[in-house]
C-alpha atoms as a PDB file:
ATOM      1  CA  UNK A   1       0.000   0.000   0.000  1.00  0.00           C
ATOM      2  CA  UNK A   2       1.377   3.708  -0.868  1.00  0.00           C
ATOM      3  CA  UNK A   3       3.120   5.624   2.050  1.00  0.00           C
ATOM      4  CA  UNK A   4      -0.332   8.164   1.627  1.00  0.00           C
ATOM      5  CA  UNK A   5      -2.317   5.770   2.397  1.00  0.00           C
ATOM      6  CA  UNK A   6      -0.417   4.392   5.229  1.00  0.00           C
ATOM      7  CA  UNK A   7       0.679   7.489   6.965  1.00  0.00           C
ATOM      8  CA  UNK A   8       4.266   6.635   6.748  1.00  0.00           C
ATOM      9  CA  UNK A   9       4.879   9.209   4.650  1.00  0.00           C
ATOM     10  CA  UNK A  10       3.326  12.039   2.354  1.00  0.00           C
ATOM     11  CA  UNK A  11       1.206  14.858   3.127  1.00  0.00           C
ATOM     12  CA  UNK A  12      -1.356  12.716   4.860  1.00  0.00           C
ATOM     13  CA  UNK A  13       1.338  11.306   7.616  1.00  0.00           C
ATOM     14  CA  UNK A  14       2.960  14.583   7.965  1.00  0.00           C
ATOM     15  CA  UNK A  15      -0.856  15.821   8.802  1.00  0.00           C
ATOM     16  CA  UNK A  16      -1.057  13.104  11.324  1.00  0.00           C
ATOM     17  CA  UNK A  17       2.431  13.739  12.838  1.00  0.00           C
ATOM     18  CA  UNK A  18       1.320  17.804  13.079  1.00  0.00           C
ATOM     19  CA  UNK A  19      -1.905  16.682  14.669  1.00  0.00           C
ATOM     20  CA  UNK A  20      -0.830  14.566  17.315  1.00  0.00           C
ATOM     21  CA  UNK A  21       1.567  17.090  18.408  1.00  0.00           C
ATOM     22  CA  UNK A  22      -0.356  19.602  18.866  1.00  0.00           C
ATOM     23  CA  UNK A  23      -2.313  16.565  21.078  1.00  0.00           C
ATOM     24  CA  UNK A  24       0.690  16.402  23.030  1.00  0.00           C
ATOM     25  CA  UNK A  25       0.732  19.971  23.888  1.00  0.00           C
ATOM     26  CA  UNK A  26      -2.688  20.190  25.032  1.00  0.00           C
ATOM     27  CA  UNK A  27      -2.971  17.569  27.216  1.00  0.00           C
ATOM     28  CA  UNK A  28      -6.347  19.256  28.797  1.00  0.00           C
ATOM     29  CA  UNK A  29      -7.834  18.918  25.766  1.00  0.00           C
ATOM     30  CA  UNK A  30      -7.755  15.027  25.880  1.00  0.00           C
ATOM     31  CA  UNK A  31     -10.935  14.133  27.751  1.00  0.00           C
ATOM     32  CA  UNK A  32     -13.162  16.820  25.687  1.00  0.00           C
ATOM     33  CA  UNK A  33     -11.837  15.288  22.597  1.00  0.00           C
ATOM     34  CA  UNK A  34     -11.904  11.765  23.127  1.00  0.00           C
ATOM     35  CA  UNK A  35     -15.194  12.108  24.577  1.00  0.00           C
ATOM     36  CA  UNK A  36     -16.484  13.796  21.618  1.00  0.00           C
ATOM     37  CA  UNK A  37     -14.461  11.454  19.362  1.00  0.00           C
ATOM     38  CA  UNK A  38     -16.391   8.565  20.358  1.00  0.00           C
ATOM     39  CA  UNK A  39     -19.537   9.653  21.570  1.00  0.00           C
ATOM     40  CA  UNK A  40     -20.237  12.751  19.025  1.00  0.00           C
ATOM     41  CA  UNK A  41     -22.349  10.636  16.679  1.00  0.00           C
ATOM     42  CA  UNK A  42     -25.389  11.467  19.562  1.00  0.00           C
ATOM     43  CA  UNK A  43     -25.279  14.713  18.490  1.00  0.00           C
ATOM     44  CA  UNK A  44     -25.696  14.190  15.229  1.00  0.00           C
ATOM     45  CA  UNK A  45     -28.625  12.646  15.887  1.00  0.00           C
ATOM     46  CA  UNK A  46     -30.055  14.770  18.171  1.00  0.00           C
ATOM     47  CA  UNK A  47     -29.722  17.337  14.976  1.00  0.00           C
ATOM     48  CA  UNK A  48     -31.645  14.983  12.639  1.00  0.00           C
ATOM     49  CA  UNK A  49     -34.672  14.716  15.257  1.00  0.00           C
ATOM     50  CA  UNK A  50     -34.872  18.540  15.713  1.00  0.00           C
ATOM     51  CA  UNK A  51     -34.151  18.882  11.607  1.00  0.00           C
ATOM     52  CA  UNK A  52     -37.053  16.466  10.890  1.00  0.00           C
ATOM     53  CA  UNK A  53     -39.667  18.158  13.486  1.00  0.00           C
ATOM     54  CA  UNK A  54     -38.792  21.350  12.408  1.00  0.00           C
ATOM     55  CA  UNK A  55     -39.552  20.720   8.837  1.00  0.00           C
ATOM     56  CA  UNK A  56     -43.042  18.693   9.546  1.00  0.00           C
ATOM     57  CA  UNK A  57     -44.234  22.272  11.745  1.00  0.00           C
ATOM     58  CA  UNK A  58     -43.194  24.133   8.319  1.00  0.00           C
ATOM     59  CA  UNK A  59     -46.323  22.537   6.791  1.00  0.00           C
ATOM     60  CA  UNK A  60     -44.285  22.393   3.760  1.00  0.00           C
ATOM     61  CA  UNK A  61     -43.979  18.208   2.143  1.00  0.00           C
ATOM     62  CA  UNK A  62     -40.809  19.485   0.284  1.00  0.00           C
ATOM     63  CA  UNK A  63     -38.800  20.200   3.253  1.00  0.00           C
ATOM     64  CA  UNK A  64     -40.216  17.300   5.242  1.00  0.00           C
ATOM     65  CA  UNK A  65     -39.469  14.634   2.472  1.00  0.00           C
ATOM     66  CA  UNK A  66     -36.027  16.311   3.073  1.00  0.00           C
ATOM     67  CA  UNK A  67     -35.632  16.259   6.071  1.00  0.00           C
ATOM     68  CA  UNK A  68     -36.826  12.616   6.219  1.00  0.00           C
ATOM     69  CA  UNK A  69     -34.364  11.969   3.975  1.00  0.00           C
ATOM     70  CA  UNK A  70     -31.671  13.231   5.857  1.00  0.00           C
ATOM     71  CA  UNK A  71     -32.085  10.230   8.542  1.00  0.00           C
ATOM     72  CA  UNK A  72     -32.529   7.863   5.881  1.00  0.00           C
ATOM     73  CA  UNK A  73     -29.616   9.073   3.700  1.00  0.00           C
ATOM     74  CA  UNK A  74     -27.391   9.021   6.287  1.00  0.00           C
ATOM     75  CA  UNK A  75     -27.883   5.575   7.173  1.00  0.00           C
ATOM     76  CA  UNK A  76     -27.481   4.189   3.486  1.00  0.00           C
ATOM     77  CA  UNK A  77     -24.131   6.385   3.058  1.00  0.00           C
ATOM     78  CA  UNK A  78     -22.889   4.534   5.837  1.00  0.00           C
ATOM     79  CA  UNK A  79     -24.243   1.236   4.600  1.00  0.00           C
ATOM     80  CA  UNK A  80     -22.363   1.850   1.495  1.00  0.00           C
ATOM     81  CA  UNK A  81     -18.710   2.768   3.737  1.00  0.00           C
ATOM     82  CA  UNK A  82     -18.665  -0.284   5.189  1.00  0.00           C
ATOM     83  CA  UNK A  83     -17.829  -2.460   1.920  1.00  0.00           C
ATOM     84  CA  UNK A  84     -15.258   0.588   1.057  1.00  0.00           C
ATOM     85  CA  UNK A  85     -13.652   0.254   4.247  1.00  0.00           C
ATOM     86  CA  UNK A  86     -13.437  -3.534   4.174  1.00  0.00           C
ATOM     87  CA  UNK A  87     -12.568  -3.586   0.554  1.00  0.00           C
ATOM     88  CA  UNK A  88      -9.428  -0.748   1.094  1.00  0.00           C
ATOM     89  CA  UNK A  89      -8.083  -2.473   4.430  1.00  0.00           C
ATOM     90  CA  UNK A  90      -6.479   0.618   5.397  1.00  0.00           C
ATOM     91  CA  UNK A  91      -4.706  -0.405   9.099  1.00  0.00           C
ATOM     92  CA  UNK A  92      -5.450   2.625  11.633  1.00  0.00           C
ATOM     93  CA  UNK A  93      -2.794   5.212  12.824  1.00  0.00           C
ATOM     94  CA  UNK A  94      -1.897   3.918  15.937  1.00  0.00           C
ATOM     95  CA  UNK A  95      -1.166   0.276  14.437  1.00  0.00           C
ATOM     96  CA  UNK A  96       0.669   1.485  11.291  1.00  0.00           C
ATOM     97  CA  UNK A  97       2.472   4.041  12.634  1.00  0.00           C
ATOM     98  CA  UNK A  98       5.116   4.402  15.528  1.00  0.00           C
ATOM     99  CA  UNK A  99       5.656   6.886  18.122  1.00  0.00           C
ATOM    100  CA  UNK A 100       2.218   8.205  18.182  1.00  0.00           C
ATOM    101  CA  UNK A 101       0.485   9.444  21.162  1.00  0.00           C
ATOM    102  CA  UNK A 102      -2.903   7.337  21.139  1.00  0.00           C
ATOM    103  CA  UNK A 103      -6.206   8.429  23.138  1.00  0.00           C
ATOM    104  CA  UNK A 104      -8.142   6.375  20.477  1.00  0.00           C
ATOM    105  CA  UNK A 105      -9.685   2.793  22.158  1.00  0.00           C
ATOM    106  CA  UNK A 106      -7.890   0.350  19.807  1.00  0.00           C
ATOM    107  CA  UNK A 107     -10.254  -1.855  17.908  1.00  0.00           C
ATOM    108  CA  UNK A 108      -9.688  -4.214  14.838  1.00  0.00           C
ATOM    109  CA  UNK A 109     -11.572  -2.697  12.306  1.00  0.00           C
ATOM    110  CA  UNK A 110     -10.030  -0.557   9.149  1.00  0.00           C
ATOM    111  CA  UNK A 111      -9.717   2.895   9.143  1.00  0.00           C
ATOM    112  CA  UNK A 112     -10.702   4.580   5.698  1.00  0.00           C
ATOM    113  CA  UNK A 113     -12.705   5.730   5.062  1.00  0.00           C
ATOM    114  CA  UNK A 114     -13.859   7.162   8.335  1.00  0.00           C
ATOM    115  CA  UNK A 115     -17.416   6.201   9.510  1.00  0.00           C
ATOM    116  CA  UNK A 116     -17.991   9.050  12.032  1.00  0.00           C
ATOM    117  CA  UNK A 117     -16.875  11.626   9.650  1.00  0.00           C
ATOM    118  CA  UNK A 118     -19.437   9.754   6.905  1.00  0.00           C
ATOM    119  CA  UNK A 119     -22.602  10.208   8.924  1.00  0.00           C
ATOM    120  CA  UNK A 120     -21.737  13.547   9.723  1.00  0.00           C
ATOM    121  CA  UNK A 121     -21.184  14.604   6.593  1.00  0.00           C
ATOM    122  CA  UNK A 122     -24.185  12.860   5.599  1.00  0.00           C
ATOM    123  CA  UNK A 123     -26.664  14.476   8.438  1.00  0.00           C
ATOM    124  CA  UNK A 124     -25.100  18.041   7.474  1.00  0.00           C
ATOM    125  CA  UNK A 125     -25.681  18.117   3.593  1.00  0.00           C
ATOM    126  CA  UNK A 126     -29.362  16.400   4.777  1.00  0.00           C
ATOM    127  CA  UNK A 127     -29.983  19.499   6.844  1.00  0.00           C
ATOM    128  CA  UNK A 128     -29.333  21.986   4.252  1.00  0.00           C
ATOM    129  CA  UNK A 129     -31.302  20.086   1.669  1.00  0.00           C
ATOM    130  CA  UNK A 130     -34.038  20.611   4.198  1.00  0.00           C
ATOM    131  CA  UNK A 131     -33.558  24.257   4.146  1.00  0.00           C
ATOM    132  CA  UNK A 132     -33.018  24.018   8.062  1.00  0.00           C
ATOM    133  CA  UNK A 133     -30.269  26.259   7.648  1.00  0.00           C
ATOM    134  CA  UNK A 134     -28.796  27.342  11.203  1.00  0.00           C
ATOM    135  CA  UNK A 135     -29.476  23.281  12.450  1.00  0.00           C
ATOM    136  CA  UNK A 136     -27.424  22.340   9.012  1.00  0.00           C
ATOM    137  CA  UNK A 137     -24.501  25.033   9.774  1.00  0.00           C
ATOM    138  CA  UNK A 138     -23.908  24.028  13.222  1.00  0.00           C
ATOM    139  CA  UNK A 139     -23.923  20.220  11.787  1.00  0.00           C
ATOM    140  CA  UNK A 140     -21.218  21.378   9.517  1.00  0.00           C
ATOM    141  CA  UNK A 141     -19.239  23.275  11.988  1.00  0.00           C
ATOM    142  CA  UNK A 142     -20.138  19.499  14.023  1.00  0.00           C
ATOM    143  CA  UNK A 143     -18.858  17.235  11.498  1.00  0.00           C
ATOM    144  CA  UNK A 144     -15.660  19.108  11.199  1.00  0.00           C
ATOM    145  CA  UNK A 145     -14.923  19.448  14.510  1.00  0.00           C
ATOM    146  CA  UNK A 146     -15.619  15.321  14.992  1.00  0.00           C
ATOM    147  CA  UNK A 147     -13.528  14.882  11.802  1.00  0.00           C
ATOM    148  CA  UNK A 148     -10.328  16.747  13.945  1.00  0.00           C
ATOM    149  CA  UNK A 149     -11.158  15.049  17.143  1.00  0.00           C
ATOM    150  CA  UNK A 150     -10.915  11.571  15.017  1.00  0.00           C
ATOM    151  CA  UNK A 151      -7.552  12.644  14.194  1.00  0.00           C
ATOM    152  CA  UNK A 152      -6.226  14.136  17.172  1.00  0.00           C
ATOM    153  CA  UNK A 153      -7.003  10.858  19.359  1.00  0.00           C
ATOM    154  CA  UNK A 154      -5.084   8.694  16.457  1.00  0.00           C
ATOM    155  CA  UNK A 155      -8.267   6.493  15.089  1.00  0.00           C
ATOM    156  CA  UNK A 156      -7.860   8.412  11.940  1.00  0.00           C
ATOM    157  CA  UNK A 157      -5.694   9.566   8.988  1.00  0.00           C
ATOM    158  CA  UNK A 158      -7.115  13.082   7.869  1.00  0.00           C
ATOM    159  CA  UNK A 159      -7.461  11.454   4.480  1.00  0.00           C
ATOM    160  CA  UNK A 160      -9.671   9.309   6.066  1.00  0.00           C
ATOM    161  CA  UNK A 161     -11.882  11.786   7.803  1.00  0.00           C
ATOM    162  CA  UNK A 162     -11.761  13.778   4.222  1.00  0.00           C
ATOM    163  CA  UNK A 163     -12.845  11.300   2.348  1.00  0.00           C
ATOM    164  CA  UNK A 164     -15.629  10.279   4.918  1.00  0.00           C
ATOM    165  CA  UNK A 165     -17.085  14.005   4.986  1.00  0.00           C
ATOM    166  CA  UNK A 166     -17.254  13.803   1.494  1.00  0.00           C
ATOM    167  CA  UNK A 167     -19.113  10.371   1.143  1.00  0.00           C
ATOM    168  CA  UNK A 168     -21.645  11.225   3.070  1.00  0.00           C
ATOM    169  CA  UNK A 169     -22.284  14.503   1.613  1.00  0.00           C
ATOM    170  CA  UNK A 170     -22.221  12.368  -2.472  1.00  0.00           C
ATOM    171  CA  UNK A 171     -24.296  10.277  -0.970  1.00  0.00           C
ATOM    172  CA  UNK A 172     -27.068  12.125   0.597  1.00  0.00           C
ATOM    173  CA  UNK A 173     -27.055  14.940  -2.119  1.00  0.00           C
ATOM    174  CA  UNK A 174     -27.016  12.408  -5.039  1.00  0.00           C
ATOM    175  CA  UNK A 175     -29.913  10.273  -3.587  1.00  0.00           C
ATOM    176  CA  UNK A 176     -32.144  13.132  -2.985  1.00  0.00           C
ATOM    177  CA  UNK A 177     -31.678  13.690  -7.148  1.00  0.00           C
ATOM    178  CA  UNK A 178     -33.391  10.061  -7.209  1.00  0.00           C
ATOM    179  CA  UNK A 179     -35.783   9.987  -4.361  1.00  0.00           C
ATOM    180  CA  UNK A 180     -36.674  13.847  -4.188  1.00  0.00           C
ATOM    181  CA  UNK A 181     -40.151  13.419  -6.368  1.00  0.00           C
ATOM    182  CA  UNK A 182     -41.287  10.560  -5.455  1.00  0.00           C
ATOM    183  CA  UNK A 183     -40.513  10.701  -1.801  1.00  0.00           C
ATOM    184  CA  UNK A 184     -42.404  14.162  -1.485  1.00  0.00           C
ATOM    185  CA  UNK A 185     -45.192  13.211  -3.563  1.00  0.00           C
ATOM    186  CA  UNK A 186     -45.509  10.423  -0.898  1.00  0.00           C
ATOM    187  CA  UNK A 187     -45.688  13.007   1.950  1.00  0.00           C
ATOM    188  CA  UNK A 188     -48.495  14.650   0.250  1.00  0.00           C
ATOM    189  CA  UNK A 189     -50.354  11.381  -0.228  1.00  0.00           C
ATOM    190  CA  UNK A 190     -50.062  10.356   3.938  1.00  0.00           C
ATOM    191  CA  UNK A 191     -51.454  13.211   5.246  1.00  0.00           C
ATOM    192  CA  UNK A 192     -51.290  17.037   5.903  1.00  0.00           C
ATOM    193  CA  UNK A 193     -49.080  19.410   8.149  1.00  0.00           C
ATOM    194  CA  UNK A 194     -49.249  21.740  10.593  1.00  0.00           C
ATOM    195  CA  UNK A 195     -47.722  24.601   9.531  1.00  0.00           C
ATOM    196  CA  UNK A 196     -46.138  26.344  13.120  1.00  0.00           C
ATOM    197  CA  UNK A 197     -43.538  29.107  11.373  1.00  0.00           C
ATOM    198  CA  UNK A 198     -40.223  28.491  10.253  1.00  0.00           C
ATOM    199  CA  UNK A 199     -37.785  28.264  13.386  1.00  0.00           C
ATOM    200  CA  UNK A 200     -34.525  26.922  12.369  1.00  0.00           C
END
């Protein structure tokens, strides 16, 4: 496998290796990030339920279908990283590369691309398609700050993280080309909204 894509070498392991200092210099950093490392994906959640209740009070099927979709995406552009990441067998950080300071918990699986930074790429681009604009900027702002902390604990290359943001974005924005019609003309068959302003 190339030195890229192993992070012994290239930009992508020099990255790493500029990361992980800065890890070791801010050593009361390490609980915030790790925390949010591994248990960030609840917040992206949490942005999906308030992006999907927000849209139904809009009364508007568009934006609900959207918003909808956003759950829904997100879950099949993660269904479709896992084959990628077993195909590419890319070993994490901390196993292919020495001399790292590693807050990650080790585990056995592959590293790129990265499956945190593919769902929250995924719920961001969801929220803007809903037009749920300040929920789908603070996602953003979200899924970049998760795609650093994945990095800074050593789980990740940031090619993996990259390449995971921009999965889940493909994915969600590509199969709301396919499913936007029929999906809203759905809505409007099941029932009616209750239109409550526009909050978020």
């Amino acid at each position: 496998m190339s030195a890229v894509l192993t992070g012994d070498g290239g930009l992508d392991g020099a990255l790493l290796r500029d990361v992980n200092t800065f890890a070791r210099a801010t050593p009361w950093l390490h609980g915030l990030m790790y925390g949010y490392a591994t248990y960030g994906v609840a917040l992206f959640a949490l942005l999906l339920v308030a992006g999907w209740w927000n849209a139904r009070r809009t009364g508007d099927p568009a934006r609900f279908a959207a918003a909808s979709w956003a759950g829904l995406g997100t879950i099949v552009a993660v269904g479709i990283n896992q084959p990628i990441v077993g195909a590419i067998h890319e070993a994490r950080p901390y196993t292919a590369t020495h001399g790292l300071l590693v807050l990650a918990d080790r585990t056995s699986d592959f590293s790129f691309p990265s499956d945190h930074a593919t769902m929250a790429g995924a719920v961001a681009a969801g929220l803007f398609l809903a037009r749920r604009r300040t929920l789908a900027w603070i996602a953003t702002v979200a899924a970049l700050a998760i795609a650093f902390a994945r990095v800074y604990i050593a789980a990740h290359y940031p090619q993996d993280v990259a390449a995971g943001l921009v999965l889940g974005a493909v994915v969600v924005l590509a199969g709301w080309v396919v499913v936007r019609r029929p999906a809203t003309a759905l809505v409007r068959k099941l029932g009616r909204f209750e239109a409550a302003g526009d909050p978020l």
